[in-house]
C-alpha atoms as a PDB file:
ATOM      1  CA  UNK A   1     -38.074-106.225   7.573  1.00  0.00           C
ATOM      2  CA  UNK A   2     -38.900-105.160   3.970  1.00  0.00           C
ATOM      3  CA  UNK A   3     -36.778-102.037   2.608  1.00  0.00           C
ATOM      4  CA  UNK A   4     -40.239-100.494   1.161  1.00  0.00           C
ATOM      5  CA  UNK A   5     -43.833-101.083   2.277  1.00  0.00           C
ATOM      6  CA  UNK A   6     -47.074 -99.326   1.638  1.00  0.00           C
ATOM      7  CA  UNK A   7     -48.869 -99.081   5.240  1.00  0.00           C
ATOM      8  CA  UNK A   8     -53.142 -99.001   3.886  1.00  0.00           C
ATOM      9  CA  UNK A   9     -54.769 -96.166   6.600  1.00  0.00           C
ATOM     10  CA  UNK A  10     -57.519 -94.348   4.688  1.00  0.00           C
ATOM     11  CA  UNK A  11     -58.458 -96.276   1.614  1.00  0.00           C
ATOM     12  CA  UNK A  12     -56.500 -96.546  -2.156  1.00  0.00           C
ATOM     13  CA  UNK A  13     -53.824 -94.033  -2.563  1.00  0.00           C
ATOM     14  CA  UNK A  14     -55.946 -92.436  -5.000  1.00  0.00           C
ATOM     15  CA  UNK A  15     -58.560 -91.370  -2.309  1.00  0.00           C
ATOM     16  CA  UNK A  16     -56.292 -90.666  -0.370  1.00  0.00           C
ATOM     17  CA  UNK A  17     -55.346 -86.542   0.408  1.00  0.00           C
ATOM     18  CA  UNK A  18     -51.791 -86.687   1.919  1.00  0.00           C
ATOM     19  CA  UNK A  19     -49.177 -89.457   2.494  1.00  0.00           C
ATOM     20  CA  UNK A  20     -46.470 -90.023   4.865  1.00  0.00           C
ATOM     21  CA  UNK A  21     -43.510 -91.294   4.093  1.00  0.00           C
ATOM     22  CA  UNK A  22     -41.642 -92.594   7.045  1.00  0.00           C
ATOM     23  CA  UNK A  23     -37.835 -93.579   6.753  1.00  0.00           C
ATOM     24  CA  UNK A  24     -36.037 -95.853   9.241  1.00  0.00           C
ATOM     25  CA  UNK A  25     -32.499 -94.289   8.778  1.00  0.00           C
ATOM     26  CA  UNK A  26     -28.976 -94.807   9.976  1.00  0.00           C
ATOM     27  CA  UNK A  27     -27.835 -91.843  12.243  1.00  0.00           C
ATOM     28  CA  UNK A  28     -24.637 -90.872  10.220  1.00  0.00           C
ATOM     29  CA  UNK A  29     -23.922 -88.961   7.353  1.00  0.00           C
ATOM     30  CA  UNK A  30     -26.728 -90.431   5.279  1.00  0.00           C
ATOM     31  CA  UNK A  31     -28.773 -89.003   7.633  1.00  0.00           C
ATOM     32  CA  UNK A  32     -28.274 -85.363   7.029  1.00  0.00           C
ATOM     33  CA  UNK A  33     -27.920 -86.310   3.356  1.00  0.00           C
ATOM     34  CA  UNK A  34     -31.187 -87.604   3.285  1.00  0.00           C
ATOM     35  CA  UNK A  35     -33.020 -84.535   5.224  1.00  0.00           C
ATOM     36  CA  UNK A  36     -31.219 -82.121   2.999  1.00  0.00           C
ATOM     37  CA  UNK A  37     -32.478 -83.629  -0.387  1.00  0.00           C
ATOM     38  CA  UNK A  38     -36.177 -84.396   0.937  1.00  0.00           C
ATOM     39  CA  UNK A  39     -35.992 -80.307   1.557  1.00  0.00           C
ATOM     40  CA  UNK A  40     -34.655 -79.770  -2.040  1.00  0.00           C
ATOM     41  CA  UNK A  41     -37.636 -81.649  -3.960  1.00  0.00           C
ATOM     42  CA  UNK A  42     -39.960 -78.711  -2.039  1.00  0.00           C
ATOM     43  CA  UNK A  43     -41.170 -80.566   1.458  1.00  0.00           C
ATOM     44  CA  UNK A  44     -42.086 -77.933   4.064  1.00  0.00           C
ATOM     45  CA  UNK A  45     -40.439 -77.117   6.635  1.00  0.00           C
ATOM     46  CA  UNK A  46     -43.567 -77.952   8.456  1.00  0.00           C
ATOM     47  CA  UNK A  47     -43.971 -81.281   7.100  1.00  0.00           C
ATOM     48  CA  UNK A  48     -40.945 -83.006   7.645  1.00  0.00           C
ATOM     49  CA  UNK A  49     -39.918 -84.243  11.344  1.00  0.00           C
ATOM     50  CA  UNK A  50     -37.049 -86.100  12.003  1.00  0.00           C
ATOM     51  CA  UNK A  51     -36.851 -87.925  15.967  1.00  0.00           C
ATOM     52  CA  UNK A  52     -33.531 -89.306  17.435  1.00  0.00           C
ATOM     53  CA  UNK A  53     -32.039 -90.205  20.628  1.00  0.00           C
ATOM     54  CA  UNK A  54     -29.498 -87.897  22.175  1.00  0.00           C
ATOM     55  CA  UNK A  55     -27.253 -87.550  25.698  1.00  0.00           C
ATOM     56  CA  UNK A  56     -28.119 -84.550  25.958  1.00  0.00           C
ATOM     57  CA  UNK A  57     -31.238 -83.985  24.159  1.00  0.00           C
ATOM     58  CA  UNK A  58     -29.948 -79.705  23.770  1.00  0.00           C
ATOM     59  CA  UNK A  59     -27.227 -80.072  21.979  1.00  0.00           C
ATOM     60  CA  UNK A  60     -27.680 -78.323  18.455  1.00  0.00           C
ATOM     61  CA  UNK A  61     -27.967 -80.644  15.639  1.00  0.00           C
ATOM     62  CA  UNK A  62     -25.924 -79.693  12.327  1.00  0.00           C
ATOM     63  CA  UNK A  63     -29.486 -79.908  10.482  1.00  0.00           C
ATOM     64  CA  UNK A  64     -30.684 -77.500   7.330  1.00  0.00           C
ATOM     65  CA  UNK A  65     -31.880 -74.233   8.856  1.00  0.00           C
ATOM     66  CA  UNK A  66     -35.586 -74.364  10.164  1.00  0.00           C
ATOM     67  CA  UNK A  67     -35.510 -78.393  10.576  1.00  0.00           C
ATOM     68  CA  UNK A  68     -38.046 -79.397  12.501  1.00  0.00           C
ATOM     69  CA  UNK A  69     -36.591 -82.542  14.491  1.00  0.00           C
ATOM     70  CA  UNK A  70     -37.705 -84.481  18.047  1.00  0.00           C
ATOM     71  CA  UNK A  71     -34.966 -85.594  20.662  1.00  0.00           C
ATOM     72  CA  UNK A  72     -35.307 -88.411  22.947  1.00  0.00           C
ATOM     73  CA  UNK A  73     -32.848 -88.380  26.337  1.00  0.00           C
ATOM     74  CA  UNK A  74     -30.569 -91.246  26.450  1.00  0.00           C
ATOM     75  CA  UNK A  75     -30.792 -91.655  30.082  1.00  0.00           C
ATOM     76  CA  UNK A  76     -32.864 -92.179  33.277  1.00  0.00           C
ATOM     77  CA  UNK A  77     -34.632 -89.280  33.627  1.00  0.00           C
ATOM     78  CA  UNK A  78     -38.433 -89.170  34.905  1.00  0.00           C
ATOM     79  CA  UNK A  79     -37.583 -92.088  37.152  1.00  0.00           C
ATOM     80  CA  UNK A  80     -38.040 -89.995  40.745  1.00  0.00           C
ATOM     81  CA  UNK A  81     -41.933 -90.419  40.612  1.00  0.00           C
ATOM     82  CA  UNK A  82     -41.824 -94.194  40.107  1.00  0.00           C
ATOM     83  CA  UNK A  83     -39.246 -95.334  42.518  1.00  0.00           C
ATOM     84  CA  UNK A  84     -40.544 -92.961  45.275  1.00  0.00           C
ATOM     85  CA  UNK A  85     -43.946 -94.259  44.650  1.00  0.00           C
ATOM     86  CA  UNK A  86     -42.149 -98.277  45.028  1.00  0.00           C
ATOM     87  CA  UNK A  87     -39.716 -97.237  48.406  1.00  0.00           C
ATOM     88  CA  UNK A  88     -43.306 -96.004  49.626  1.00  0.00           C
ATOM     89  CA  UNK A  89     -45.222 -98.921  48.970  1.00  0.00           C
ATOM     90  CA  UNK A  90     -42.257-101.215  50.848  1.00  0.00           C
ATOM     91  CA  UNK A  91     -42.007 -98.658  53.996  1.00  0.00           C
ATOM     92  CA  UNK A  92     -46.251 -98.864  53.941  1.00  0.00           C
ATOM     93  CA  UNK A  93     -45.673-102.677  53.993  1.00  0.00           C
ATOM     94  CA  UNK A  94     -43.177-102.578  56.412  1.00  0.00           C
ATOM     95  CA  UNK A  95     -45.721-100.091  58.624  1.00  0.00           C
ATOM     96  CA  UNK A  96     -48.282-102.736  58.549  1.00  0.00           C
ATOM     97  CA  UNK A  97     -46.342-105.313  59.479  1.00  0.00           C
ATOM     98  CA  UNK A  98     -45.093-103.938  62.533  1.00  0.00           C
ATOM     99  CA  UNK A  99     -48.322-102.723  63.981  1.00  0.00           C
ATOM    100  CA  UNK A 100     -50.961-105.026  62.610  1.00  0.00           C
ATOM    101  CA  UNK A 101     -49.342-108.579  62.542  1.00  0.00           C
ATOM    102  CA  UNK A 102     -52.465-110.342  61.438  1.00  0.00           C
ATOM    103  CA  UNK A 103     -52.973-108.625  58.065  1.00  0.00           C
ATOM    104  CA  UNK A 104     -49.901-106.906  57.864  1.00  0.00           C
ATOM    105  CA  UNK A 105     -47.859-109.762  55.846  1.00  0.00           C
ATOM    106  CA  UNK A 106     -50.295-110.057  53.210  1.00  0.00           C
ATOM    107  CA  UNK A 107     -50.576-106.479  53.498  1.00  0.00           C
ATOM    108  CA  UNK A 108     -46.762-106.405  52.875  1.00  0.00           C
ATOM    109  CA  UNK A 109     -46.917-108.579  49.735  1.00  0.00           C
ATOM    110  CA  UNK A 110     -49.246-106.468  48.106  1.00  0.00           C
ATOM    111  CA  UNK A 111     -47.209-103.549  48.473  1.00  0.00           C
ATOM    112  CA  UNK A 112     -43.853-105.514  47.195  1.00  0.00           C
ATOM    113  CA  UNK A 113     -45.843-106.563  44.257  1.00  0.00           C
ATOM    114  CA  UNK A 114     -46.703-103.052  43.483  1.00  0.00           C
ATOM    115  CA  UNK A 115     -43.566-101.577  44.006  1.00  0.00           C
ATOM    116  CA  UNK A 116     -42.420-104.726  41.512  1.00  0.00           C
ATOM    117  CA  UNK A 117     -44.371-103.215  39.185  1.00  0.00           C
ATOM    118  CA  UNK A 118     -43.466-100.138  39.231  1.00  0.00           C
ATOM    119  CA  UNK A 119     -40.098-100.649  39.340  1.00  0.00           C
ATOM    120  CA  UNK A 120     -40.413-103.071  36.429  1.00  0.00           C
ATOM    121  CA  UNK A 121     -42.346-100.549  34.229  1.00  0.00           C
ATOM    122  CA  UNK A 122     -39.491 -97.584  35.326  1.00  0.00           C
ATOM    123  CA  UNK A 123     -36.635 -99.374  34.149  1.00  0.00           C
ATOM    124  CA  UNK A 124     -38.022-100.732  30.698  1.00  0.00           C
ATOM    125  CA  UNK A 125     -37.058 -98.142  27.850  1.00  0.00           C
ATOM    126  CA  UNK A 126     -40.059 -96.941  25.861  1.00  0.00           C
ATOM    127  CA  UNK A 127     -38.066 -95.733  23.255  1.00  0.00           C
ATOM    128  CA  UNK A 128     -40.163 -93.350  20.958  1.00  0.00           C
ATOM    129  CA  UNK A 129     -43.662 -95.414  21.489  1.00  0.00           C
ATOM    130  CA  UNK A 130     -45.045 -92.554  23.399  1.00  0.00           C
ATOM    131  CA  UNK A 131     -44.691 -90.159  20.357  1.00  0.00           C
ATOM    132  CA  UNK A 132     -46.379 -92.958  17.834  1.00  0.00           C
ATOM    133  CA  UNK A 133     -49.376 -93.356  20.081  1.00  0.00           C
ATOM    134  CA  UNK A 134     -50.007 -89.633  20.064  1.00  0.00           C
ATOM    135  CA  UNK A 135     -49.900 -89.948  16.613  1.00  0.00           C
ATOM    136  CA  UNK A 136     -51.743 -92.837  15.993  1.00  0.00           C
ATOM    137  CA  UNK A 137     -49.238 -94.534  14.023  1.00  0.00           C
ATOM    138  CA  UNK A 138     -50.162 -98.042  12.596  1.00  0.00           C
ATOM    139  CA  UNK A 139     -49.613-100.515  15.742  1.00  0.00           C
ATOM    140  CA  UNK A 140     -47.671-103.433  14.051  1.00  0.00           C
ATOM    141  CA  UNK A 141     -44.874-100.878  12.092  1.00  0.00           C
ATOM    142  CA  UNK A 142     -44.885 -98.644  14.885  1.00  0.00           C
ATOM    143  CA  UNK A 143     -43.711-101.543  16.764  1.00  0.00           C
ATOM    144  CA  UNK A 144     -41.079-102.133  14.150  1.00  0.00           C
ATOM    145  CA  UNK A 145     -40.276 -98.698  14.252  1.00  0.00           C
ATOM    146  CA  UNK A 146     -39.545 -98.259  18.067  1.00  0.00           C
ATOM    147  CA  UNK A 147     -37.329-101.343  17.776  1.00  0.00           C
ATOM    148  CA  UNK A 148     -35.421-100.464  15.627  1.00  0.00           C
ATOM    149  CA  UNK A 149     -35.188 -96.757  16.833  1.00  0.00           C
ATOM    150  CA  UNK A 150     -33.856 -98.485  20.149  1.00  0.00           C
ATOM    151  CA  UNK A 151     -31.100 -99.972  17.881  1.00  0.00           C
ATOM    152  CA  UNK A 152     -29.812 -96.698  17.039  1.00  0.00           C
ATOM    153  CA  UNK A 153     -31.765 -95.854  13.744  1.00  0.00           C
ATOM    154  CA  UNK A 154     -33.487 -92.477  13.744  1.00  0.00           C
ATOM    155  CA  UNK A 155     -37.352 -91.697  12.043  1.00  0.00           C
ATOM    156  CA  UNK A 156     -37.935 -89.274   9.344  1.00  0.00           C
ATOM    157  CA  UNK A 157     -41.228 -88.268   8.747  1.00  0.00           C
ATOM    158  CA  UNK A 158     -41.984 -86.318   5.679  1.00  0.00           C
ATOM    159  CA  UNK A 159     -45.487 -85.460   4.766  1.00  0.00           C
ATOM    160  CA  UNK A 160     -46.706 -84.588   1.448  1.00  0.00           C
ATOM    161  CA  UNK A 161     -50.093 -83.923  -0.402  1.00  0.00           C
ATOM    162  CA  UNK A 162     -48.303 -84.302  -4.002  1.00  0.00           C
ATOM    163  CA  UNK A 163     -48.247 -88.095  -5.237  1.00  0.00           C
ATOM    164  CA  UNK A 164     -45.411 -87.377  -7.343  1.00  0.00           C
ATOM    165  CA  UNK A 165     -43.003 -86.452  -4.502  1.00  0.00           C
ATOM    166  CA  UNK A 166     -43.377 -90.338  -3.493  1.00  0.00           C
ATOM    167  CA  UNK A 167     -41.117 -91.619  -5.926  1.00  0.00           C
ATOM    168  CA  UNK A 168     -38.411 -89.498  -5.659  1.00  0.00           C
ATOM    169  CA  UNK A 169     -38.471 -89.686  -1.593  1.00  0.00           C
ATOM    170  CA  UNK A 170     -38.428 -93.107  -1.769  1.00  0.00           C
ATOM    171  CA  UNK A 171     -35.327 -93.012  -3.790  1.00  0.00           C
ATOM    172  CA  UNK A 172     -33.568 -90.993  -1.755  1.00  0.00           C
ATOM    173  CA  UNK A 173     -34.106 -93.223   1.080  1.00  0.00           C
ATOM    174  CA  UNK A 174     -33.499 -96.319  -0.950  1.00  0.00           C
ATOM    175  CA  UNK A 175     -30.186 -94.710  -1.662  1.00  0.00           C
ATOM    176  CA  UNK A 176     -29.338 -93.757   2.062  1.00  0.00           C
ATOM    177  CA  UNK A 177     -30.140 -97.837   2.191  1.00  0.00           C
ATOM    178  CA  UNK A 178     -32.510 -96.980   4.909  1.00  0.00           C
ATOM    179  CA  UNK A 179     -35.961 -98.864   5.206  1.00  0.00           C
ATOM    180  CA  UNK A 180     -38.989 -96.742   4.303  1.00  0.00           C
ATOM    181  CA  UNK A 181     -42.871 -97.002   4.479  1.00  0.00           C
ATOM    182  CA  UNK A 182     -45.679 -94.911   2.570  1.00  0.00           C
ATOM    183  CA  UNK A 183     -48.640 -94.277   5.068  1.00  0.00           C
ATOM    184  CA  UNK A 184     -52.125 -93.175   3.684  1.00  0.00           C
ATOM    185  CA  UNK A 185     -52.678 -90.373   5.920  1.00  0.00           C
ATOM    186  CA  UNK A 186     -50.745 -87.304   7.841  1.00  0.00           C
ATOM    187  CA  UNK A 187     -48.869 -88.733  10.432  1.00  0.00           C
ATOM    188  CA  UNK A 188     -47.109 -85.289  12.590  1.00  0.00           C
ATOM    189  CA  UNK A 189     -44.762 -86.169  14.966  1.00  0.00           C
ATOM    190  CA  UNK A 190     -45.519 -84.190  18.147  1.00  0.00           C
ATOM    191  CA  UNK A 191     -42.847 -83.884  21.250  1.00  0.00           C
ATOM    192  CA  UNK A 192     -44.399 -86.040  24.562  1.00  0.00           C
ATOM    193  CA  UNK A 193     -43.044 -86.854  27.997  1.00  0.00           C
ATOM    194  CA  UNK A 194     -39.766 -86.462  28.599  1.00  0.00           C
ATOM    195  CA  UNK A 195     -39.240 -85.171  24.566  1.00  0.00           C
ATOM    196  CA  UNK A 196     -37.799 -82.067  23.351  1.00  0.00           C
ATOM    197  CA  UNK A 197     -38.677 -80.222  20.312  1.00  0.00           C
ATOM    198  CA  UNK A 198     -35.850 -78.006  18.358  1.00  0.00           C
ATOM    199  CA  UNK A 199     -35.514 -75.904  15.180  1.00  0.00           C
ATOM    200  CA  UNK A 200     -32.196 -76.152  13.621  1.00  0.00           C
ATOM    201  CA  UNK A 201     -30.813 -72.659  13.205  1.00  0.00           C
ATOM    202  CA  UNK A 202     -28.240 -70.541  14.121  1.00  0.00           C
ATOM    203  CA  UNK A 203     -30.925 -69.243  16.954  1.00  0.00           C
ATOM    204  CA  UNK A 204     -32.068 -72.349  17.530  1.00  0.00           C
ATOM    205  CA  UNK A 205     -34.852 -73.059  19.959  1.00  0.00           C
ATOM    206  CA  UNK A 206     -36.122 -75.745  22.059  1.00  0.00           C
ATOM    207  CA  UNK A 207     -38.159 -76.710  24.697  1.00  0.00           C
ATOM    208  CA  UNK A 208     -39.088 -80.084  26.954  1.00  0.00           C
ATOM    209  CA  UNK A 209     -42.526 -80.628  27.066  1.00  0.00           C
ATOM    210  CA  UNK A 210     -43.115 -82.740  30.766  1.00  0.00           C
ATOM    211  CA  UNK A 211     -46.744 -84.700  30.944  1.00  0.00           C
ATOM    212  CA  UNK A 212     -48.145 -82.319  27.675  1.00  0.00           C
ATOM    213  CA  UNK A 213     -48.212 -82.192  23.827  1.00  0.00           C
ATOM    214  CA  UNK A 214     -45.658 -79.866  21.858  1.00  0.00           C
ATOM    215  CA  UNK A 215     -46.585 -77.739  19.314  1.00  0.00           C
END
């Protein structure tokens, strides 16, 4: 994977009205190094997003004040809907066979294969994908992106309507040897599924946001 790339959305960069620049960081010290001098060159607190995967996704993160970052649960959760949906499917199966012999193995098979499915879709981690399809992010990077966020790197997404902040956000990253991109367009990270917003802060807040958009 290249360590810089300009991602074309809306045109030349000089028709273009706002960039994002999104960094592929390691979740370490760099990390916090990086958010804090993207801050210091003047990025709002509104327009920069950071999204990483936690245990427990509200535990406090030791982030500038007003940080505006995205958790992912490590774990399992959400499963109940899918798997009760698949033990249904194989008791209906089941049912059918028992009472109507005639159609009730194919009948059975059907089910199975659904409950396959569904089992097969539960247990397959979607990493942050659901979050870059709300946003619209370019398909092939944000491909790259939930890869490598399954790998243990975390996202930063800084937006910015001044060209010359480019430069020096890119070097910051470069130095934090993280891999960036520069994306013609606002791309705003927005909590999904199983996601939870936070504000860094000594009152922090948070909140989950199940089956809707955060704001």
């Amino acid at each position: 994977m290249e360590k810089g790339r300009d991602v074309s959305e809306a045109g030349s960069e000089e028709r273009a009205s706002e960039y994002t620049i999104v960094g592929v960081v390691g979740d370490g010290a760099e990390l916090n190094q990086a958010v804090r001098e993207i801050q210091d060159l003047g990025v709002s607190k509104d327009d920069l997003t950071i999204i990483l995967k936690r245990q427990d996704p509200d535990e406090p993160e030791p982030f500038p004040d007003e940080t505006r970052y995205i958790v992912i649960p490590n774990d399992r959760r959400g499963l109940e809907v899918p798997v009760g949906f698949a033990i249904a499917f194989v008791l209906l199966g089941l049912f059918f066979v028992a009472v109507v012999p005639a159609i009730g193995v194919p009948t059975f098979l059907v089910f199975i294969s659904l409950a396959a499915v569904l089992l097969a879709g539960s247990f397959t981690r979607v990493g942050v994908q659901p979050i870059l399809t709300d946003m619209e992010a370019p398909r092939e990077e944000a491909g790259v992106w939930n890869d490598e966020f399954e790998m243990g790197k975390v996202l930063i997404f800084a937006m910015t309507r001044e060209r010359r902040l480019i430069r020096p956000m890119r070097e910051i990253l470069q130095a934090s040897d993280a891999d960036y991109y520069i994306v013609e367009g606002r791309l705003e990270p927005r909590a999904v599924a199983q996601a939870v917003l936070h504000r860094a802060g000594p009152n922090e807040r948070g909140g989950s946001v199940v089956g809707a958009q955060g704001t």
